[in-house]
C-alpha atoms as a PDB file:
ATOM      1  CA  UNK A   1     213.371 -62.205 -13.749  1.00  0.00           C
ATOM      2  CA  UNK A   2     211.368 -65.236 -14.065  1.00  0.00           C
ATOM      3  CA  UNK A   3     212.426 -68.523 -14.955  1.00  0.00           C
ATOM      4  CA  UNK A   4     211.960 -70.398 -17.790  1.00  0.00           C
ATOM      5  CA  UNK A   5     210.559 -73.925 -17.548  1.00  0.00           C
ATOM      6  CA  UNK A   6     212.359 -76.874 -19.076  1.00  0.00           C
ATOM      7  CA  UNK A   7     210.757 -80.221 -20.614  1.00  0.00           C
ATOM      8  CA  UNK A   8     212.481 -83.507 -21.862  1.00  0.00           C
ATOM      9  CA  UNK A   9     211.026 -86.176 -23.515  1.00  0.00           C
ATOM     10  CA  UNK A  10     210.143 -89.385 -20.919  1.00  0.00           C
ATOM     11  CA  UNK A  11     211.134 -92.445 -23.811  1.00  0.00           C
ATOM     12  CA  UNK A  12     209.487 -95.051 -22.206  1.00  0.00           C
ATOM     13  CA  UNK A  13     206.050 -92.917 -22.735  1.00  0.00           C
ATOM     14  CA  UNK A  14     206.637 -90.352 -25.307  1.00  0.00           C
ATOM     15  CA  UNK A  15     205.177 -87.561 -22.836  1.00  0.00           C
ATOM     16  CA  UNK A  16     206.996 -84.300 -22.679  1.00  0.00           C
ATOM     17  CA  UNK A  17     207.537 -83.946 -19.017  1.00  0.00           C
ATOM     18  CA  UNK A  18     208.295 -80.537 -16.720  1.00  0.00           C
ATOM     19  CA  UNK A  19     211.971 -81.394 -14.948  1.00  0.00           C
ATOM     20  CA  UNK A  20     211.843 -81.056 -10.651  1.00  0.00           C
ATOM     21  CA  UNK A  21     214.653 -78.763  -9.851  1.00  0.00           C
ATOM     22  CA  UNK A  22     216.333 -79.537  -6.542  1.00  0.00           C
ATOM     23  CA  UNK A  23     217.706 -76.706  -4.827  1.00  0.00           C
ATOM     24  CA  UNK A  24     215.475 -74.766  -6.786  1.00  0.00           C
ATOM     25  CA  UNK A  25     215.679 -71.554  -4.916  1.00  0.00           C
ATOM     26  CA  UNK A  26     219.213 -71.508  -3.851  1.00  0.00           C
ATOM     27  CA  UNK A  27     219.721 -71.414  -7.683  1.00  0.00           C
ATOM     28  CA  UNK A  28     217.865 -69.031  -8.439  1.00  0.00           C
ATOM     29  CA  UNK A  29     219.237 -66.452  -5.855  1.00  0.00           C
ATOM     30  CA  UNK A  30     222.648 -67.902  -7.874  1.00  0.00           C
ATOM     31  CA  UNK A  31     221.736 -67.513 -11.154  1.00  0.00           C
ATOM     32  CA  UNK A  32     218.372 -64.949 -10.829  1.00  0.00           C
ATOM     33  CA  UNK A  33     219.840 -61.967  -8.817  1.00  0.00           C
ATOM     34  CA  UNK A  34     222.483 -59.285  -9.015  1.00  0.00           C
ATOM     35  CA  UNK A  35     223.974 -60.075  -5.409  1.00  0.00           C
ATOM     36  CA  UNK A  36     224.165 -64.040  -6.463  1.00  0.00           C
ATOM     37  CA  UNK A  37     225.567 -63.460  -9.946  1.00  0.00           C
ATOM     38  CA  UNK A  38     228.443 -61.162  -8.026  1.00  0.00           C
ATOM     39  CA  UNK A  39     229.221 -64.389  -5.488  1.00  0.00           C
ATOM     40  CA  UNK A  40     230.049 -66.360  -9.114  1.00  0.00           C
ATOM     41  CA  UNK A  41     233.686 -66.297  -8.487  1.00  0.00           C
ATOM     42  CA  UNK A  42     233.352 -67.150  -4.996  1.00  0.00           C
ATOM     43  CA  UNK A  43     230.804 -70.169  -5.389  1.00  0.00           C
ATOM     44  CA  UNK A  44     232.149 -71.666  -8.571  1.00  0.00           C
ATOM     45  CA  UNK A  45     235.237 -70.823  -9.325  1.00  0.00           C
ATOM     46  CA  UNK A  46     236.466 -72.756  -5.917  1.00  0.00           C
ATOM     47  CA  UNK A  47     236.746 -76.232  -6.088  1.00  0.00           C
ATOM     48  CA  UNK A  48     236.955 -74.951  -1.932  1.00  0.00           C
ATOM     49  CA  UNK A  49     233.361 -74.751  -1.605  1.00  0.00           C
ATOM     50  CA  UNK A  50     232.148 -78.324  -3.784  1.00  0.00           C
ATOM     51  CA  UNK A  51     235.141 -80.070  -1.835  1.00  0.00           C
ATOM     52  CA  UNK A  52     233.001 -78.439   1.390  1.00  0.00           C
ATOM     53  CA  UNK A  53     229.723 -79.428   0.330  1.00  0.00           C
ATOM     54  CA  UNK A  54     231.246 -82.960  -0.338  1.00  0.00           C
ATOM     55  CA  UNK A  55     231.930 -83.109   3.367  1.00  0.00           C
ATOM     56  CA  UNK A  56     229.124 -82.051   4.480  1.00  0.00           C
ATOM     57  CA  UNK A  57     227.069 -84.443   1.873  1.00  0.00           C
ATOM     58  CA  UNK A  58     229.515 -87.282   3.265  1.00  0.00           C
ATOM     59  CA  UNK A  59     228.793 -86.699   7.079  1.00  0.00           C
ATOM     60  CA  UNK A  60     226.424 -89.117   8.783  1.00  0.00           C
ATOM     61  CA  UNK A  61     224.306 -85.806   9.922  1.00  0.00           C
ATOM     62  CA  UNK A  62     223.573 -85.420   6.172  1.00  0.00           C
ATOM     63  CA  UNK A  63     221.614 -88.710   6.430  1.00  0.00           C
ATOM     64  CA  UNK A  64     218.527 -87.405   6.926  1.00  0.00           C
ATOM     65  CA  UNK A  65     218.526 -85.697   3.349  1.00  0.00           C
ATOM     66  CA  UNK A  66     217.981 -88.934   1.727  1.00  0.00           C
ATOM     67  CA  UNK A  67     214.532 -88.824   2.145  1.00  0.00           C
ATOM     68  CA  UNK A  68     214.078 -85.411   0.368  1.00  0.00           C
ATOM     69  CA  UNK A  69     215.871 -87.094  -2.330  1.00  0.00           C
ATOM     70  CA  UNK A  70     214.103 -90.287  -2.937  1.00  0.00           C
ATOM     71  CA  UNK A  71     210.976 -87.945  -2.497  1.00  0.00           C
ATOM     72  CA  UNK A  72     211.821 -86.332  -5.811  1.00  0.00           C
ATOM     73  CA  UNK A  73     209.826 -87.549  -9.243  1.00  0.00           C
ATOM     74  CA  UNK A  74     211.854 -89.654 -11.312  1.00  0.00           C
ATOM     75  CA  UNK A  75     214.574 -90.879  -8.182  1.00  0.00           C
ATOM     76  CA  UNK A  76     213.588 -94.661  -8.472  1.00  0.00           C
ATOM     77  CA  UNK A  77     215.314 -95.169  -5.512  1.00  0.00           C
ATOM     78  CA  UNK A  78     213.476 -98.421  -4.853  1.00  0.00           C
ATOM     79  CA  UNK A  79     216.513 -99.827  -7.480  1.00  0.00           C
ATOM     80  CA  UNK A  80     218.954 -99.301  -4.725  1.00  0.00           C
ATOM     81  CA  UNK A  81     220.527-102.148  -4.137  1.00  0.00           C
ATOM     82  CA  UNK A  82     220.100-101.128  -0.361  1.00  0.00           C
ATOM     83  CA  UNK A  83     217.229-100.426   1.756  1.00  0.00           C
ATOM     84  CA  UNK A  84     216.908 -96.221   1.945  1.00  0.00           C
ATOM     85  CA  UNK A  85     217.963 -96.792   5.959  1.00  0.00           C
ATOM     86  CA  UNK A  86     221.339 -99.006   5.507  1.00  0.00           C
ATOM     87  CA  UNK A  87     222.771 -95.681   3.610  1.00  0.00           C
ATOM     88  CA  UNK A  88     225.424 -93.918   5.615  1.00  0.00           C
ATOM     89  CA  UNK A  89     225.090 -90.526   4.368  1.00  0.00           C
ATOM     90  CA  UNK A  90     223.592 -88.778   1.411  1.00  0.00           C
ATOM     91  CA  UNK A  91     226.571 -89.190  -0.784  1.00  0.00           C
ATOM     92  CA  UNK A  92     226.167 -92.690   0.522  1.00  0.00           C
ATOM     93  CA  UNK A  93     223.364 -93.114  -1.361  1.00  0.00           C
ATOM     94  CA  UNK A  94     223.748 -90.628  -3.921  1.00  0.00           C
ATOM     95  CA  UNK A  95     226.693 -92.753  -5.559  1.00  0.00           C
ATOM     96  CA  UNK A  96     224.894 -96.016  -4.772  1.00  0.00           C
ATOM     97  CA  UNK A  97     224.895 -98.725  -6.997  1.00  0.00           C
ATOM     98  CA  UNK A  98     221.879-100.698  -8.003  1.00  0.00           C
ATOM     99  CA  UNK A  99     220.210-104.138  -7.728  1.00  0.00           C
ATOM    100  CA  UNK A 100     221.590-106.947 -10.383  1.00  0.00           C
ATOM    101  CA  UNK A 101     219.380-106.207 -13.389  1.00  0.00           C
ATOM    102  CA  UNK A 102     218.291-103.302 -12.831  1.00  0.00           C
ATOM    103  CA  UNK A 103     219.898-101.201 -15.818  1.00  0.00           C
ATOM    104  CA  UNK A 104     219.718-104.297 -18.524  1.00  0.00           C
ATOM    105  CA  UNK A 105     222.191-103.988 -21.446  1.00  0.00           C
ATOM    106  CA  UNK A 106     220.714-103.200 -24.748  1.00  0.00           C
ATOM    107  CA  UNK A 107     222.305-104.160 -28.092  1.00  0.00           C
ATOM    108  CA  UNK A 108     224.863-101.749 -30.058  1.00  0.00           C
ATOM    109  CA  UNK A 109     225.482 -98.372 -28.818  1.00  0.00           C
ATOM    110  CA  UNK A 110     224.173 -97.707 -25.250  1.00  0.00           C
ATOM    111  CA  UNK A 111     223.665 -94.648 -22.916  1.00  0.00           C
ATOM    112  CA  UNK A 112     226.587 -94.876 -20.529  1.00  0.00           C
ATOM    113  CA  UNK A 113     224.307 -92.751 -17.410  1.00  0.00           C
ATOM    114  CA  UNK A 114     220.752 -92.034 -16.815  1.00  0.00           C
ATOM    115  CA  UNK A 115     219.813 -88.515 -18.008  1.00  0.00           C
ATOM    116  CA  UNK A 116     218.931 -86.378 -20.367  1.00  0.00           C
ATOM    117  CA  UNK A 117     219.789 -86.666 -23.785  1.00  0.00           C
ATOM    118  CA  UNK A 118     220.348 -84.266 -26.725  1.00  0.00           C
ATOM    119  CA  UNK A 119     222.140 -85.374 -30.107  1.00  0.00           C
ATOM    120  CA  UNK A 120     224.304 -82.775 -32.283  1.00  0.00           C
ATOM    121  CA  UNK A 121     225.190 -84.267 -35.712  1.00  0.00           C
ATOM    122  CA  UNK A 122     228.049 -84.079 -38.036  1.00  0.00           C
ATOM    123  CA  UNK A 123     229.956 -81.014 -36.007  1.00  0.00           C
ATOM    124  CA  UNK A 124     233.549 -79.940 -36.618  1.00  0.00           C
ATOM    125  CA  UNK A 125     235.865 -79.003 -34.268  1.00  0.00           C
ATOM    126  CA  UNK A 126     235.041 -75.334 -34.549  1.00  0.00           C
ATOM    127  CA  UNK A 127     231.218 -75.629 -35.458  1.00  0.00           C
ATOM    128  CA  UNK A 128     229.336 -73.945 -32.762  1.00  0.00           C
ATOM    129  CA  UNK A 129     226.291 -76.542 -31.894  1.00  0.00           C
ATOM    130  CA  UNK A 130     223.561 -75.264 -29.278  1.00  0.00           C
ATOM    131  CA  UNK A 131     222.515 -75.923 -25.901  1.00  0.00           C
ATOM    132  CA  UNK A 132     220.009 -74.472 -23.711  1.00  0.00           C
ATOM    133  CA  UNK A 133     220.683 -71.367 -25.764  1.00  0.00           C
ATOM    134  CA  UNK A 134     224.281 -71.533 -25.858  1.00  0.00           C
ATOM    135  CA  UNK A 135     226.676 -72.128 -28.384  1.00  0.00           C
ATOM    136  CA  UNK A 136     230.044 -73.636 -28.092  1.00  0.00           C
ATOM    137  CA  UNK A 137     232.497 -76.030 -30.107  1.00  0.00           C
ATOM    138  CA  UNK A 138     234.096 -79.327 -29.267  1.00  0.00           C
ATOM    139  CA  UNK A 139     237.383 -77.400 -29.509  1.00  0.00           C
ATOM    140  CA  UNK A 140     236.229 -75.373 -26.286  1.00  0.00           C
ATOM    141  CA  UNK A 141     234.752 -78.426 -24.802  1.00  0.00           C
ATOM    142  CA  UNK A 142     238.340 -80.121 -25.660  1.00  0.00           C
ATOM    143  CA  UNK A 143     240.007 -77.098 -24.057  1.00  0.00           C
ATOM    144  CA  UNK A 144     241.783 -76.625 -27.656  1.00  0.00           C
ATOM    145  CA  UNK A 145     242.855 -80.344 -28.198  1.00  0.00           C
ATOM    146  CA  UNK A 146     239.525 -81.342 -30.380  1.00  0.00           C
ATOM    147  CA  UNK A 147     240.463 -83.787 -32.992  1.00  0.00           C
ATOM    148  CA  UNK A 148     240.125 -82.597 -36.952  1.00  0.00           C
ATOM    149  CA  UNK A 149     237.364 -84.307 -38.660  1.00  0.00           C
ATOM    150  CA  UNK A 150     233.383 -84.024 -38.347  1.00  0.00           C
ATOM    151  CA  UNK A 151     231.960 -85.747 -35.437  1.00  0.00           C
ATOM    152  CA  UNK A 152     228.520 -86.961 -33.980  1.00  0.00           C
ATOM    153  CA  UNK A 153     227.380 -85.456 -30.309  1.00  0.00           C
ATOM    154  CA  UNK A 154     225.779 -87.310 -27.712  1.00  0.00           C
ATOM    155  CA  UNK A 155     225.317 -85.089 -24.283  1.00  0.00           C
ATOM    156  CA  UNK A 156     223.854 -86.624 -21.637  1.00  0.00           C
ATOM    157  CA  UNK A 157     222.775 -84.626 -18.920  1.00  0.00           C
ATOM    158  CA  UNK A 158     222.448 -86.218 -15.287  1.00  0.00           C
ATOM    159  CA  UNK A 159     219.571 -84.248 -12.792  1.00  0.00           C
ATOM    160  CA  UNK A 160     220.221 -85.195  -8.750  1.00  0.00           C
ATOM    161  CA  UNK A 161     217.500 -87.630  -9.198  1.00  0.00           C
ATOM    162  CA  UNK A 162     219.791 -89.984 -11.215  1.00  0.00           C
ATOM    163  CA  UNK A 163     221.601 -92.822 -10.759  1.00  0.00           C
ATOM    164  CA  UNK A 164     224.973 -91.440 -10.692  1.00  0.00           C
ATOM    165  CA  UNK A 165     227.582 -94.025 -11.761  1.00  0.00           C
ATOM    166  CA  UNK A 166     228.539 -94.372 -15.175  1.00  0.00           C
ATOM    167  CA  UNK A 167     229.756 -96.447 -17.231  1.00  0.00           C
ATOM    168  CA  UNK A 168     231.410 -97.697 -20.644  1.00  0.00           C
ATOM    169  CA  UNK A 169     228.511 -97.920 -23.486  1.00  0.00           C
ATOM    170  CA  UNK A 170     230.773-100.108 -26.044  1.00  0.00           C
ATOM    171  CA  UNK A 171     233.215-102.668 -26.382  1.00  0.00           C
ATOM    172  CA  UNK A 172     236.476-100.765 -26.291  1.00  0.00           C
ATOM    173  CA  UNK A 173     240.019-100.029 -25.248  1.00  0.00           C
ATOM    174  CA  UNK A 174     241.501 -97.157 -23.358  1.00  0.00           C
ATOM    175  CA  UNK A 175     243.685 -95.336 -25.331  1.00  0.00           C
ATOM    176  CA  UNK A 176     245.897 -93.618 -22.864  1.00  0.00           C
ATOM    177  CA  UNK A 177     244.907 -92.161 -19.286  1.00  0.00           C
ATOM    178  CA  UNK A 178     242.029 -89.499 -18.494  1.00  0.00           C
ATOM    179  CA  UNK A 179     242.995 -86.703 -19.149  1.00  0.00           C
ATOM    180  CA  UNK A 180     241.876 -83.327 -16.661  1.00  0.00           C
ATOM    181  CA  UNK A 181     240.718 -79.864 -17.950  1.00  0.00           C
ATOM    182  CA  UNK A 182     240.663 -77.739 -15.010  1.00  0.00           C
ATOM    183  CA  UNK A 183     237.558 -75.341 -14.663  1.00  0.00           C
ATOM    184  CA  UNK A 184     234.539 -74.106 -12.815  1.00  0.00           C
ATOM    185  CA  UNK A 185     231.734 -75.552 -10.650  1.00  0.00           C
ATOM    186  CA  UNK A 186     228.621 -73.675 -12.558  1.00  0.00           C
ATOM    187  CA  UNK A 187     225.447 -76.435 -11.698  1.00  0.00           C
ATOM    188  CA  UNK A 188     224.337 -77.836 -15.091  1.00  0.00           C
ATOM    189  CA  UNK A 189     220.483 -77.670 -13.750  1.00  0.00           C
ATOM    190  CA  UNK A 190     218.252 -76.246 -15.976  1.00  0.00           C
ATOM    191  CA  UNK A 191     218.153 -72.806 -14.123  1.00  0.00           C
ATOM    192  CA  UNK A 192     221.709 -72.637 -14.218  1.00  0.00           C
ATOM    193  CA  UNK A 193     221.986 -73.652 -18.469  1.00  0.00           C
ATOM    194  CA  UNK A 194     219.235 -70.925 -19.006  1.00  0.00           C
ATOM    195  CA  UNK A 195     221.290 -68.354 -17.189  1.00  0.00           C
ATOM    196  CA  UNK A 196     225.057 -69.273 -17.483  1.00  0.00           C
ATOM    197  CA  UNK A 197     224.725 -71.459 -20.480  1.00  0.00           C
ATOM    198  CA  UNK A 198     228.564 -71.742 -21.477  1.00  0.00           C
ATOM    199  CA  UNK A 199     229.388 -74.195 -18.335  1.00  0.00           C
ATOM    200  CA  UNK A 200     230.035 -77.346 -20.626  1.00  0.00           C
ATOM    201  CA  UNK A 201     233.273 -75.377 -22.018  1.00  0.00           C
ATOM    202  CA  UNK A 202     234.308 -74.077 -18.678  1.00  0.00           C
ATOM    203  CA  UNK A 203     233.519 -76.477 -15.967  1.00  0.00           C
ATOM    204  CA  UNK A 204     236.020 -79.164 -15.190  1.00  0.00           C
ATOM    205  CA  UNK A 205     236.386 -82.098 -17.600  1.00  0.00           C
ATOM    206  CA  UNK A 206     237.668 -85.159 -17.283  1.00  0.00           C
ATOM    207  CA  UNK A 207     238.508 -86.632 -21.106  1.00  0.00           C
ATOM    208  CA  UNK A 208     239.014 -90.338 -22.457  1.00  0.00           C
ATOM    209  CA  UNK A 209     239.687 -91.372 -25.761  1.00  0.00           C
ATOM    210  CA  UNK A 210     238.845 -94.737 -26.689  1.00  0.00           C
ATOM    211  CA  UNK A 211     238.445 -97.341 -29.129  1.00  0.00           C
ATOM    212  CA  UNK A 212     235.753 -99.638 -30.655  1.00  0.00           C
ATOM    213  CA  UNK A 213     234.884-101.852 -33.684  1.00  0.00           C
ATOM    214  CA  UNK A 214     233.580 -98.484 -35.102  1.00  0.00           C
ATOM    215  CA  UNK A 215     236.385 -96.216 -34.848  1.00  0.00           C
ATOM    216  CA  UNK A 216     237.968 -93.898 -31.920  1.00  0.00           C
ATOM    217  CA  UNK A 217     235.278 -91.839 -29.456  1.00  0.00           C
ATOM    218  CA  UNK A 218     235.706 -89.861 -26.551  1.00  0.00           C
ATOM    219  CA  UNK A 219     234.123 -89.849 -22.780  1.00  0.00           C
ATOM    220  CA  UNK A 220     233.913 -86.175 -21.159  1.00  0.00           C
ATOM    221  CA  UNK A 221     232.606 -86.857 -17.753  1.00  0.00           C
ATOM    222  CA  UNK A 222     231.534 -82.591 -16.560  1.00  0.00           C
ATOM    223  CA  UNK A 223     232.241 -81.815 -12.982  1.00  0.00           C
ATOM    224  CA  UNK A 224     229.331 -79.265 -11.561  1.00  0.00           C
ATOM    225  CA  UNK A 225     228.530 -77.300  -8.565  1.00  0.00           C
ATOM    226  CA  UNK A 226     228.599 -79.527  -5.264  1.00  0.00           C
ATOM    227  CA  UNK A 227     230.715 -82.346  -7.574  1.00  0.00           C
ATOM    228  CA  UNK A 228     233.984 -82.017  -5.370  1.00  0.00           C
ATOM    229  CA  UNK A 229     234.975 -84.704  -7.055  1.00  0.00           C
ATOM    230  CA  UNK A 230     234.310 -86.994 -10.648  1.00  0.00           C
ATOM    231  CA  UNK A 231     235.650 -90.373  -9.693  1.00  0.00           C
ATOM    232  CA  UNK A 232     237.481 -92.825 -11.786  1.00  0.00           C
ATOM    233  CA  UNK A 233     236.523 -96.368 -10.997  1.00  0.00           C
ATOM    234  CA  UNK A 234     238.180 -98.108 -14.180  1.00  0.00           C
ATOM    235  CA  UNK A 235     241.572 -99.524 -14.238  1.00  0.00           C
ATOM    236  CA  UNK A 236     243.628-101.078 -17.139  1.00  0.00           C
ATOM    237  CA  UNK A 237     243.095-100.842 -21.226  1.00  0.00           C
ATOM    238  CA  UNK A 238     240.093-103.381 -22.101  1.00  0.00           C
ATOM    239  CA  UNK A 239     236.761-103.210 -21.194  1.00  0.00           C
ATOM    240  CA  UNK A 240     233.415-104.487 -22.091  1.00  0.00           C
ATOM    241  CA  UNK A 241     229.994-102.779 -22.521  1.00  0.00           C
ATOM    242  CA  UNK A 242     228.632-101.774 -19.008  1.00  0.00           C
ATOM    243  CA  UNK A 243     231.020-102.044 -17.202  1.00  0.00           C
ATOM    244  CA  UNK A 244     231.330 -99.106 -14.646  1.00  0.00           C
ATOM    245  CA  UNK A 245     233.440 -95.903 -15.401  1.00  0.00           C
ATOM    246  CA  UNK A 246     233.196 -94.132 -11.982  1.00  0.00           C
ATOM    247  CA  UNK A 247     230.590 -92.228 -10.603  1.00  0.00           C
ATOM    248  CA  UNK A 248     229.992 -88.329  -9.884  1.00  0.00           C
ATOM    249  CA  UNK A 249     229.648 -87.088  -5.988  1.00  0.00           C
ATOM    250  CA  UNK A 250     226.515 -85.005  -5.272  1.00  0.00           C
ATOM    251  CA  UNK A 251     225.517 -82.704  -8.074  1.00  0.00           C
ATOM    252  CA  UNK A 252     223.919 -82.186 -11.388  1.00  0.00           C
ATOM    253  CA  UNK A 253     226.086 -83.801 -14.088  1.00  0.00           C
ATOM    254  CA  UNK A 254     227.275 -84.854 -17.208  1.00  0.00           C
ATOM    255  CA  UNK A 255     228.814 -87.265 -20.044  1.00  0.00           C
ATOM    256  CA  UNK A 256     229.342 -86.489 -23.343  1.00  0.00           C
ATOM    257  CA  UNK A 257     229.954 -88.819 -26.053  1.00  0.00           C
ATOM    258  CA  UNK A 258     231.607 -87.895 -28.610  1.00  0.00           C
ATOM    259  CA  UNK A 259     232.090 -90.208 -32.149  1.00  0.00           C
ATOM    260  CA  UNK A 260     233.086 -89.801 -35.671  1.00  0.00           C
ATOM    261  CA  UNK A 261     229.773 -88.636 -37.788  1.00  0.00           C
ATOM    262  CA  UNK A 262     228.235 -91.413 -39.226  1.00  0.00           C
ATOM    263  CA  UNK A 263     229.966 -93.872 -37.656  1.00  0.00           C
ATOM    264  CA  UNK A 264     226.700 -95.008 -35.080  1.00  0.00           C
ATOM    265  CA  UNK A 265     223.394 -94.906 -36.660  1.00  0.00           C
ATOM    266  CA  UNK A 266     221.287 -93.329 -33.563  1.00  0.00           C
ATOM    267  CA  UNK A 267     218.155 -94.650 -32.369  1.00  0.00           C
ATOM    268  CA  UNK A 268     215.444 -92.269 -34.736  1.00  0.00           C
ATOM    269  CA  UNK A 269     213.286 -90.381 -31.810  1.00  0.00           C
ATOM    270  CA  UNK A 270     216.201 -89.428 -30.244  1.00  0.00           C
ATOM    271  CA  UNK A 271     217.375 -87.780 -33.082  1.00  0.00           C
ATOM    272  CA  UNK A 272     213.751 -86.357 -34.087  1.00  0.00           C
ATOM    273  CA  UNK A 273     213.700 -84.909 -30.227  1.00  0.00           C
ATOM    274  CA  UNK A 274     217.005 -83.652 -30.783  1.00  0.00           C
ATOM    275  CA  UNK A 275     215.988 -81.955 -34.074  1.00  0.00           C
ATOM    276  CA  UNK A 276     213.065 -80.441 -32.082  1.00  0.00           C
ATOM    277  CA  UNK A 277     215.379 -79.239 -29.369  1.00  0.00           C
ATOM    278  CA  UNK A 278     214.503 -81.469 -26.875  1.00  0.00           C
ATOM    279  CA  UNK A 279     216.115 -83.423 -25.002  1.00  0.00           C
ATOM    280  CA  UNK A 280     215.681 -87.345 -24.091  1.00  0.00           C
ATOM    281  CA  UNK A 281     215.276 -88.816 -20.434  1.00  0.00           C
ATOM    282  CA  UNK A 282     217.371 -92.242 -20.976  1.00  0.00           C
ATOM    283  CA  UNK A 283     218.460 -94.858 -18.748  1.00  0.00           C
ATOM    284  CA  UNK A 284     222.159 -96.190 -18.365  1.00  0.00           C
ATOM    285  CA  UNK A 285     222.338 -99.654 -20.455  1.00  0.00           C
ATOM    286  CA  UNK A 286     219.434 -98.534 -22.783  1.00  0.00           C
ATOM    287  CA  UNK A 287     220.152 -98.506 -26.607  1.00  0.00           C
ATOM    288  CA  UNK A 288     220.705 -95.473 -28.469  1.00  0.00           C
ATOM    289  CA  UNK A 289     221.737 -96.616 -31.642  1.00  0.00           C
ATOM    290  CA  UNK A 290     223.696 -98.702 -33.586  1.00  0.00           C
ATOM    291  CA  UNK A 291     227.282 -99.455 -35.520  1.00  0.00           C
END
């Protein structure tokens, strides 16, 4: 079965742009063939095997993957705020953090990762809104406990080439801890979202509900395949735009933002991109609209 390319929109230049896969054939033999789509239960339904591949990703012998990495289009690794050689492992670096400056703070609402993002508007809690050919509600996403009302989607979608901490894109208070939604480990790269497109609702997510000069919003930080672990940096109630949420081990990932509709006015070519099915490659810090 062949695969079916997938394109976002690069902001900065308005160019669609084909995304670079990593791992490209081990997911397709996952997600492409009978005898990998029989493993499923065995390679994602584990948190066994992503704990493994943590380890292995956090050895010192996994060192010499960084350069594979960094190779990749689109891994700006030069923003490291280390050289490429002062990184322990490949998680090491994977979870780095990045020179001051590097991810300036835009006004009003901004993206709290780098990635990918695609905008659903005015959804209720049942409203199926689609993904890479998928459709599922914030209900399922919520694992039941979606709030009543109609609400405005932001999904940001992080490739291994990203800077992988996140952080808070408002203003805001903590209303109450994180709360966990136990699930799979399905990868959220492109291969995987063509073939298995329903792992939003049924990988693990961790959910926040918080609270800003424009009303309550929500934080769903998606676990993935190879993500042994989503990591909570924050601590305490208050918090100001930028600063860091926590950070996702190695993997594809993803945050999704979730407010009530109307209540940000987002930036207009994401939501033309959005309209067009596409998604939006943004950059943690970077505007994407306002209240």
């Amino acid at each position: 079965m062949g695969s079916v390319p997938v394109e976002y929109v690069e902001r900065a230049t308005g160019r669609r742009v084909a995304e670079s896969v990593m791992g490209d054939r081990a997911l397709r033999f996952a997600y492409e063939t009978l005898l990998g789509r029989t493993l499923w239960g065995v390679l994602f339904g584990s948190r066994r095997i992503s704990a493994w591949m943590g380890r292995r990703y956090d050895s010192p012998r996994s060192k010499k993957d960084i350069a594979s990495l960094a190779a990749i289009p689109g891994c700006r690794w030069e923003e490291a705020e280390k050289p490429l050689a002062d990184y322990a492992s490949f998680n090491d670096f994977f979870t780095r953090r990045l020179k001051p400056g590097a991810r300036p703070l835009g006004e009003g609402l901004v993206s709290p990762a780098d990635g990918r993002l695609r905008l659903f508007l005015g959804a209720d809690a049942d409203s199926p809104f689609p993904l890479k050919g998928a459709t599922r509600s914030l209900r399922t996403v919520f694992d039941g406990a979606a709030p009543a009302g109609r609400y405005d989607i932001a999904v940001i979608r992080l490739a291994p080439v990203d800077y992988h901490r996140f952080h808070f894109p408002c203003d805001c208070r903590a209303e109450g801890p994180v709360r966990v939604v136990p699930g799979r480990y399905h990868s959220v790269n492109p291969i995987a979202l063509v073939r298995h497109p329903d792992v939003y609702a049924e990988n693990e997510r961790q959910i926040l509900k918080g609270r800003a000069a424009f009303g309550d919003f929500w934080l769903v930080d998606v676990g993935a395949f190879g993500v042994g672990t989503i990591v909570q940096t924050f601590s305490g109630a208050v918090h100001a735009k930028g600063d860091e949420k926590g950070y996702f081990k190695f993997g594809g990932s993803t945050v999704v933002f979730v407010a009530s509709a109307g209540a940000v006015t987002f930036d207009l070519d994401l939501v033309r991109n959005s309209a067009d099915g596409l998604e939006t490659r943004v950059l943690c810090g970077e505007r994407i609209g306002l209240f």
